[in-house]
N, C-alpha and C. Protein backbone atom coordinates (compact mmCIF):
# COMPACT_ATOMS: atom_id res chain seq x y z
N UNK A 1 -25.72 -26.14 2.56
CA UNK A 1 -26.12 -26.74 3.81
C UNK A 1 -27.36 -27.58 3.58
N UNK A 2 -27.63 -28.83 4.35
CA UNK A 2 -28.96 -29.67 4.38
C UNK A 2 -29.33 -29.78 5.83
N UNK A 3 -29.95 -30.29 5.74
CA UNK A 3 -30.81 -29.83 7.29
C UNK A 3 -30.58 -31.81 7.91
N UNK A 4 -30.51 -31.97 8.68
CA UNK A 4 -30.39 -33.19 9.82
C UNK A 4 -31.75 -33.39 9.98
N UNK A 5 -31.63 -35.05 11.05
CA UNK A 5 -33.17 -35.55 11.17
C UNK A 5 -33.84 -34.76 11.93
N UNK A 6 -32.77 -34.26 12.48
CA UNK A 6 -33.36 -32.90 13.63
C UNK A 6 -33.58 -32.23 13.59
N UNK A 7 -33.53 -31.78 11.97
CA UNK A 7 -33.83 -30.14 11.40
C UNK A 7 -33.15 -28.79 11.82
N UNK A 8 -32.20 -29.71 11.90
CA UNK A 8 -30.77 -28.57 12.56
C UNK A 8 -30.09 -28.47 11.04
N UNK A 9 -29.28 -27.42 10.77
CA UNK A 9 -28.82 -26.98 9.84
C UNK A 9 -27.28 -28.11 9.88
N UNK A 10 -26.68 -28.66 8.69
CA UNK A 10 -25.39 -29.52 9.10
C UNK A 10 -24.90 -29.02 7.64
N UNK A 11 -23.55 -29.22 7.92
CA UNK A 11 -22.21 -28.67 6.83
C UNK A 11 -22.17 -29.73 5.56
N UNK A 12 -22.04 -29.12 4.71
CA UNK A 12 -21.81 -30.94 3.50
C UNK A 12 -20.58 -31.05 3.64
N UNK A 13 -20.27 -31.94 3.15
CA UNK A 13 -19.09 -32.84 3.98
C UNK A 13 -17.81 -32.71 2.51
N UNK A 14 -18.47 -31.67 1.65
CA UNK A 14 -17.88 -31.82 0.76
C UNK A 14 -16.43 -30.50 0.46
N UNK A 15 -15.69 -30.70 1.11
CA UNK A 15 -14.78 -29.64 1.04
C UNK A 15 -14.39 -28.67 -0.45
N UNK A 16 -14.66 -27.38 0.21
CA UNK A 16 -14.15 -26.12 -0.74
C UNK A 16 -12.74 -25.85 -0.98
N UNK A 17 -12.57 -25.43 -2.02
CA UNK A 17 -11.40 -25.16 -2.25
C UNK A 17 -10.89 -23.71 -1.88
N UNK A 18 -9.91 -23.36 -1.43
CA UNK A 18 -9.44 -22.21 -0.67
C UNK A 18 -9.15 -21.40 -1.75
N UNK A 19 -9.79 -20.09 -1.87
CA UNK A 19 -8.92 -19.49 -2.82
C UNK A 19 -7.71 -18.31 -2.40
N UNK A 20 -7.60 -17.99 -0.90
CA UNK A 20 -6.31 -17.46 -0.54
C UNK A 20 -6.84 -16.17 -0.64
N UNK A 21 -7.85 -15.60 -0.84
CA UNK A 21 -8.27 -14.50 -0.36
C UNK A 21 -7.62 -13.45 -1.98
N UNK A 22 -6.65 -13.86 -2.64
CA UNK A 22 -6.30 -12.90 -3.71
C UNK A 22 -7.47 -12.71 -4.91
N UNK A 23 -7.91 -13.83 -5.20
CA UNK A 23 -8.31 -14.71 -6.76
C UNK A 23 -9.96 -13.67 -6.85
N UNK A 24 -10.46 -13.30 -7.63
CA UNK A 24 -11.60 -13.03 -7.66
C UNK A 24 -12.92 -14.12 -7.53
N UNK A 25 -14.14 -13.75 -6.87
CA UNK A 25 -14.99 -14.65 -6.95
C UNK A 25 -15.41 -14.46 -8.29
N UNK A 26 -16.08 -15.84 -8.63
CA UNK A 26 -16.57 -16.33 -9.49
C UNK A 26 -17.98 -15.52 -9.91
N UNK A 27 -18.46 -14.67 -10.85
CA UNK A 27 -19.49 -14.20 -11.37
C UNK A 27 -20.57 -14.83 -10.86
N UNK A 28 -21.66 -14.26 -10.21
CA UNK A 28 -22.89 -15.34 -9.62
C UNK A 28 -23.91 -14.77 -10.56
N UNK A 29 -25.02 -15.50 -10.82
CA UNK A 29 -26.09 -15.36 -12.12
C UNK A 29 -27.00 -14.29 -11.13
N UNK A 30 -27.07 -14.54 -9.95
CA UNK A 30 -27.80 -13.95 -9.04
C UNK A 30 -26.91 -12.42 -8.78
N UNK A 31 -25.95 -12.23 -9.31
CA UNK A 31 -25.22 -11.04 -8.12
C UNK A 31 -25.21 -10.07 -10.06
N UNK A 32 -25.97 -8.85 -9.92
CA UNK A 32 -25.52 -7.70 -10.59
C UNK A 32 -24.28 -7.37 -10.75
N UNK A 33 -23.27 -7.53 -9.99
CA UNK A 33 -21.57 -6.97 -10.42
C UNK A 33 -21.04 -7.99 -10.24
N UNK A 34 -19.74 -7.74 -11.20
CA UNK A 34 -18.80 -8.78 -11.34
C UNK A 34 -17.68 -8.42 -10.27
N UNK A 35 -17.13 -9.78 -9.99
CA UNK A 35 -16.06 -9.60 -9.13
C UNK A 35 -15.24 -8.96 -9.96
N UNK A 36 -14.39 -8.30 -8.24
CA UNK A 36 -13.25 -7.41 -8.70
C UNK A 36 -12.45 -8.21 -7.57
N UNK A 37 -10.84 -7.89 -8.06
CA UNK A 37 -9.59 -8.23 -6.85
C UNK A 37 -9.98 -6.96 -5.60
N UNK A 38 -9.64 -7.22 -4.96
CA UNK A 38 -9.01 -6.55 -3.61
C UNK A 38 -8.13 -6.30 -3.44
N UNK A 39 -7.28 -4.60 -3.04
CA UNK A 39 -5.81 -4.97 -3.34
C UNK A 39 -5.47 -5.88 -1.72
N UNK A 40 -4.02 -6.22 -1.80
CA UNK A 40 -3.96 -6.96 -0.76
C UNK A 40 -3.43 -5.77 0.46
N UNK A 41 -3.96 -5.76 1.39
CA UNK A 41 -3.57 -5.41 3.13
C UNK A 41 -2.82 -5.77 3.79
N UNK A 42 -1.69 -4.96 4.03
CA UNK A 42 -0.92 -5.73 5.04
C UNK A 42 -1.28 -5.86 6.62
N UNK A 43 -0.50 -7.36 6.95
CA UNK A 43 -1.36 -7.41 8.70
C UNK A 43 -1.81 -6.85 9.42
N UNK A 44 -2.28 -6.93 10.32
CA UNK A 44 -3.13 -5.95 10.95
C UNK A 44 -1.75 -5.77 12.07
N UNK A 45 -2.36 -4.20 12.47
CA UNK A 45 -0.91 -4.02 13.01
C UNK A 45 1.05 -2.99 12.76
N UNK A 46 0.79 -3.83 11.06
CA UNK A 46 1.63 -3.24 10.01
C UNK A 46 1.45 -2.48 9.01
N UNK A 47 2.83 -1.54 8.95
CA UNK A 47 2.34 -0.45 7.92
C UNK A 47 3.14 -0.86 6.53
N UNK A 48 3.06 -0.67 5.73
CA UNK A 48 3.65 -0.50 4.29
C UNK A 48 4.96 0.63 4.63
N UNK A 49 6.00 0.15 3.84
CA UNK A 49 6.93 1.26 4.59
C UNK A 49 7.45 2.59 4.16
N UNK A 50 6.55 2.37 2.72
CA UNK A 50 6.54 4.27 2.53
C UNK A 50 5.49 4.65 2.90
N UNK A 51 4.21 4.26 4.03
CA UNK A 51 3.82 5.30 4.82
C UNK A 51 4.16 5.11 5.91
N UNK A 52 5.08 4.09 6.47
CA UNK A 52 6.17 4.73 7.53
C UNK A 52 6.97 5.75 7.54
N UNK A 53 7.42 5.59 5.98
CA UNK A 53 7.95 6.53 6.01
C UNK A 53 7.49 7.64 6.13
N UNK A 54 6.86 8.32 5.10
CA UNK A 54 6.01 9.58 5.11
C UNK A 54 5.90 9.84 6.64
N UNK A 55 4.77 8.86 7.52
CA UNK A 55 4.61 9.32 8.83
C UNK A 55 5.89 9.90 9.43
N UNK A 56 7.10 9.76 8.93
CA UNK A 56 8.37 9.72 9.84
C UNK A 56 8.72 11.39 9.54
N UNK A 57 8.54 11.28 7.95
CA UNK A 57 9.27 12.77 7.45
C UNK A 57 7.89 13.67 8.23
N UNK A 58 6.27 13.56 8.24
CA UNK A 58 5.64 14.50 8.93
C UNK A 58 5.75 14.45 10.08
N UNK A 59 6.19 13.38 10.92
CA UNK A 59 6.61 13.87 12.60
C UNK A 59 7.96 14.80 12.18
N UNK A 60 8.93 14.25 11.71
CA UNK A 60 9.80 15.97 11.24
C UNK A 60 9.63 16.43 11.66
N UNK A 61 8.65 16.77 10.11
CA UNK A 61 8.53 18.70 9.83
C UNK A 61 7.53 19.30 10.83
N UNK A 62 6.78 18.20 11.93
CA UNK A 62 6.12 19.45 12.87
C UNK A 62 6.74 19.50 13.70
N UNK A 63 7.58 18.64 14.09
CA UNK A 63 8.75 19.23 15.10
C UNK A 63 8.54 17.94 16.21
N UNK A 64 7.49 16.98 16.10
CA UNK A 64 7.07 16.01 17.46
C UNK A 64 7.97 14.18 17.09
N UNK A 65 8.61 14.70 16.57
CA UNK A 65 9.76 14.00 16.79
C UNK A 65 11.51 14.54 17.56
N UNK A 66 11.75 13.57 18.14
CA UNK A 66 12.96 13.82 19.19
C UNK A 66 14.40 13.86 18.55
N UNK A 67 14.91 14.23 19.38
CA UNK A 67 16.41 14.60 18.55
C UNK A 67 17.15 13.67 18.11
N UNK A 68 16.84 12.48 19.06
CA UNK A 68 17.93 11.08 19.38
C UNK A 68 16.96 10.23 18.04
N UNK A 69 15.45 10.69 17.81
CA UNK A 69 15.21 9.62 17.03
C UNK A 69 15.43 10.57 15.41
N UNK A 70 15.47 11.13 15.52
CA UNK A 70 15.89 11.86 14.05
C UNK A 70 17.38 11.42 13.64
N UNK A 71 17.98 11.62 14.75
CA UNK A 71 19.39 11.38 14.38
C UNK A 71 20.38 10.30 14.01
N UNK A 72 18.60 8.97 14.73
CA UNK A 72 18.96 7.63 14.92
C UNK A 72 18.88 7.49 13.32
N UNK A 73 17.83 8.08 12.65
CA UNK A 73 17.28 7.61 11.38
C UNK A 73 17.74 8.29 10.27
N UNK A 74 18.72 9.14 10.47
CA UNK A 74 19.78 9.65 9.38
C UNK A 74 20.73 9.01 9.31
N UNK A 75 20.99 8.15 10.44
CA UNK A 75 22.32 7.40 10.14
C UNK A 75 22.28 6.10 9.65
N UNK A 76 20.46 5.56 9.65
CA UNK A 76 20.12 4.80 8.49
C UNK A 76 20.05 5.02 6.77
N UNK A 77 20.07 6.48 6.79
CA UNK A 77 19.98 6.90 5.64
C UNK A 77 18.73 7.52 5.22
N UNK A 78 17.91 7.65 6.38
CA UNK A 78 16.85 8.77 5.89
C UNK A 78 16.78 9.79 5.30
N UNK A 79 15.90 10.36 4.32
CA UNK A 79 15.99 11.78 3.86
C UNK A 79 15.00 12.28 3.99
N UNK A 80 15.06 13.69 4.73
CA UNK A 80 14.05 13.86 5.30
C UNK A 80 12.85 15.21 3.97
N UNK A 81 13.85 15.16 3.34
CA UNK A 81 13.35 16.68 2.03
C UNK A 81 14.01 15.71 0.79
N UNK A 82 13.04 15.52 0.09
CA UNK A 82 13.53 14.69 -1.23
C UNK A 82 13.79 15.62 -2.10
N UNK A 83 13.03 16.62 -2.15
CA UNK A 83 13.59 17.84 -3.19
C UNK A 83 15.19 18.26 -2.68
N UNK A 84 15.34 18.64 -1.48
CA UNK A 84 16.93 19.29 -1.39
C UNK A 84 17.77 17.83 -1.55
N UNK A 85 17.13 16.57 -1.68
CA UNK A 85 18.65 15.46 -1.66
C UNK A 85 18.38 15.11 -3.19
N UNK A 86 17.24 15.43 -4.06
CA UNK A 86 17.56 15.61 -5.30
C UNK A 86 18.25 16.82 -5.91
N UNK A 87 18.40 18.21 -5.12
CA UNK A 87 18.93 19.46 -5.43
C UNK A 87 20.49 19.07 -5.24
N UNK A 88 20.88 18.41 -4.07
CA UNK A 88 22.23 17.77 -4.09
C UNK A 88 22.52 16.97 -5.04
N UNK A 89 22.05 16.16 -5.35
CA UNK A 89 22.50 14.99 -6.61
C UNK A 89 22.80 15.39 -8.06
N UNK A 90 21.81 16.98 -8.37
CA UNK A 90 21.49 16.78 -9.97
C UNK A 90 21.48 18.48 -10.25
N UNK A 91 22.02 19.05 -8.84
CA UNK A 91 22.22 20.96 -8.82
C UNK A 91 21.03 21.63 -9.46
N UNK A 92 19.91 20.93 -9.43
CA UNK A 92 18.97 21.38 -10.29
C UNK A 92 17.57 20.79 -9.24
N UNK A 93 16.28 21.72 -10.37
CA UNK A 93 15.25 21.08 -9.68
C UNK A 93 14.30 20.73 -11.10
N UNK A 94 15.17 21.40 -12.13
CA UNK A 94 14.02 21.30 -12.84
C UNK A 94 14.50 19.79 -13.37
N UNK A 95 12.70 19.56 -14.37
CA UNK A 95 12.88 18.34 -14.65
C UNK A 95 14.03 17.97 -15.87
N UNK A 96 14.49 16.84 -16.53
CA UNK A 96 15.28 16.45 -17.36
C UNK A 96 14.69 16.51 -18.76
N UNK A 97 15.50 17.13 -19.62
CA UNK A 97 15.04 17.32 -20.92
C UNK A 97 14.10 16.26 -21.48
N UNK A 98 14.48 14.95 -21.33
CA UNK A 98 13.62 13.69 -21.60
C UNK A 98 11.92 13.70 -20.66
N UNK A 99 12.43 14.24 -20.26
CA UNK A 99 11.04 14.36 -18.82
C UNK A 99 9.37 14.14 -19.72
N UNK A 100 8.73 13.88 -18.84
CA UNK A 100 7.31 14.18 -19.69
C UNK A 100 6.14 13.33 -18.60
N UNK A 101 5.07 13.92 -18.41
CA UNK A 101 3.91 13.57 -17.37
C UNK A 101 2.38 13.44 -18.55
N UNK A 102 2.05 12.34 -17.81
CA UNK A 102 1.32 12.12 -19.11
C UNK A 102 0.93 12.55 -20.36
N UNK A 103 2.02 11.84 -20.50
CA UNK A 103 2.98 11.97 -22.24
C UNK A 103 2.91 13.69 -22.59
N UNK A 104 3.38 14.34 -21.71
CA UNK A 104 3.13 15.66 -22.37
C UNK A 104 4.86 16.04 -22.08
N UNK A 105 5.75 16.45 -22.99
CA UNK A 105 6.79 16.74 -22.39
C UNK A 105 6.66 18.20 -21.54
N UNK A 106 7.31 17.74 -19.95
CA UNK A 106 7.59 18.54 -19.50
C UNK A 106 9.35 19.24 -18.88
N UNK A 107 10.01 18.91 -19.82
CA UNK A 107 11.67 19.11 -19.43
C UNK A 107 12.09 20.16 -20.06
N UNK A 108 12.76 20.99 -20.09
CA UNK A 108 14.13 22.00 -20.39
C UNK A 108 14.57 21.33 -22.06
């Protein structure tokens, strides 16, 4: 900013370039930490839709969900217990011989 004859504060006329809110700022000689990203947020308003989901399976299991909307959302294909619709798929719970959680094998 430069100041007017009036000593009013005025904009430079010199346009910035947008960086879209993803890009990290630029390291300042003045600023102790370096930029980091931000992850990105969805709109205000909107949820990400596996914590729709989630929210959906805990209205479930406390019971403050309605019959008509449970029933609406199984016939989308909801599952409301991922362990019993993996117990259906694979007759099992334990993990797969290949299995392993940071790098440690954990399978049969």
């Amino acid at each position: 900013m430069s100041l007017s004859r009036s000593g009013s504060p005025t904009r430079s006329s010199t346009p910035r370039a947008s960086t879209g809110g993803a890009e990290p700022r630029p390291h300042s000689a003045t600023s102790s930490a370096p930029a980091t990203r931000r992850p990105r947020r969805p709109p205000r308003g909107r949820l990400p839709a596996g914590r729709w989901l989630s929210d959906q399976r805990r209205a479930y299991r406390a019971g403050a969900m309605s019959g008509e909307r449970a029933a609406a959302l199984e016939e989308l294909g909801i599952v409301w217990d991922t362990a019993d619709a993996y117990f259906a798929l694979h007759r099992t719970l334990a993990a797969p011989p290949h299995a392993s959680a940071l790098d440690i094998p954990v399978g049969q």
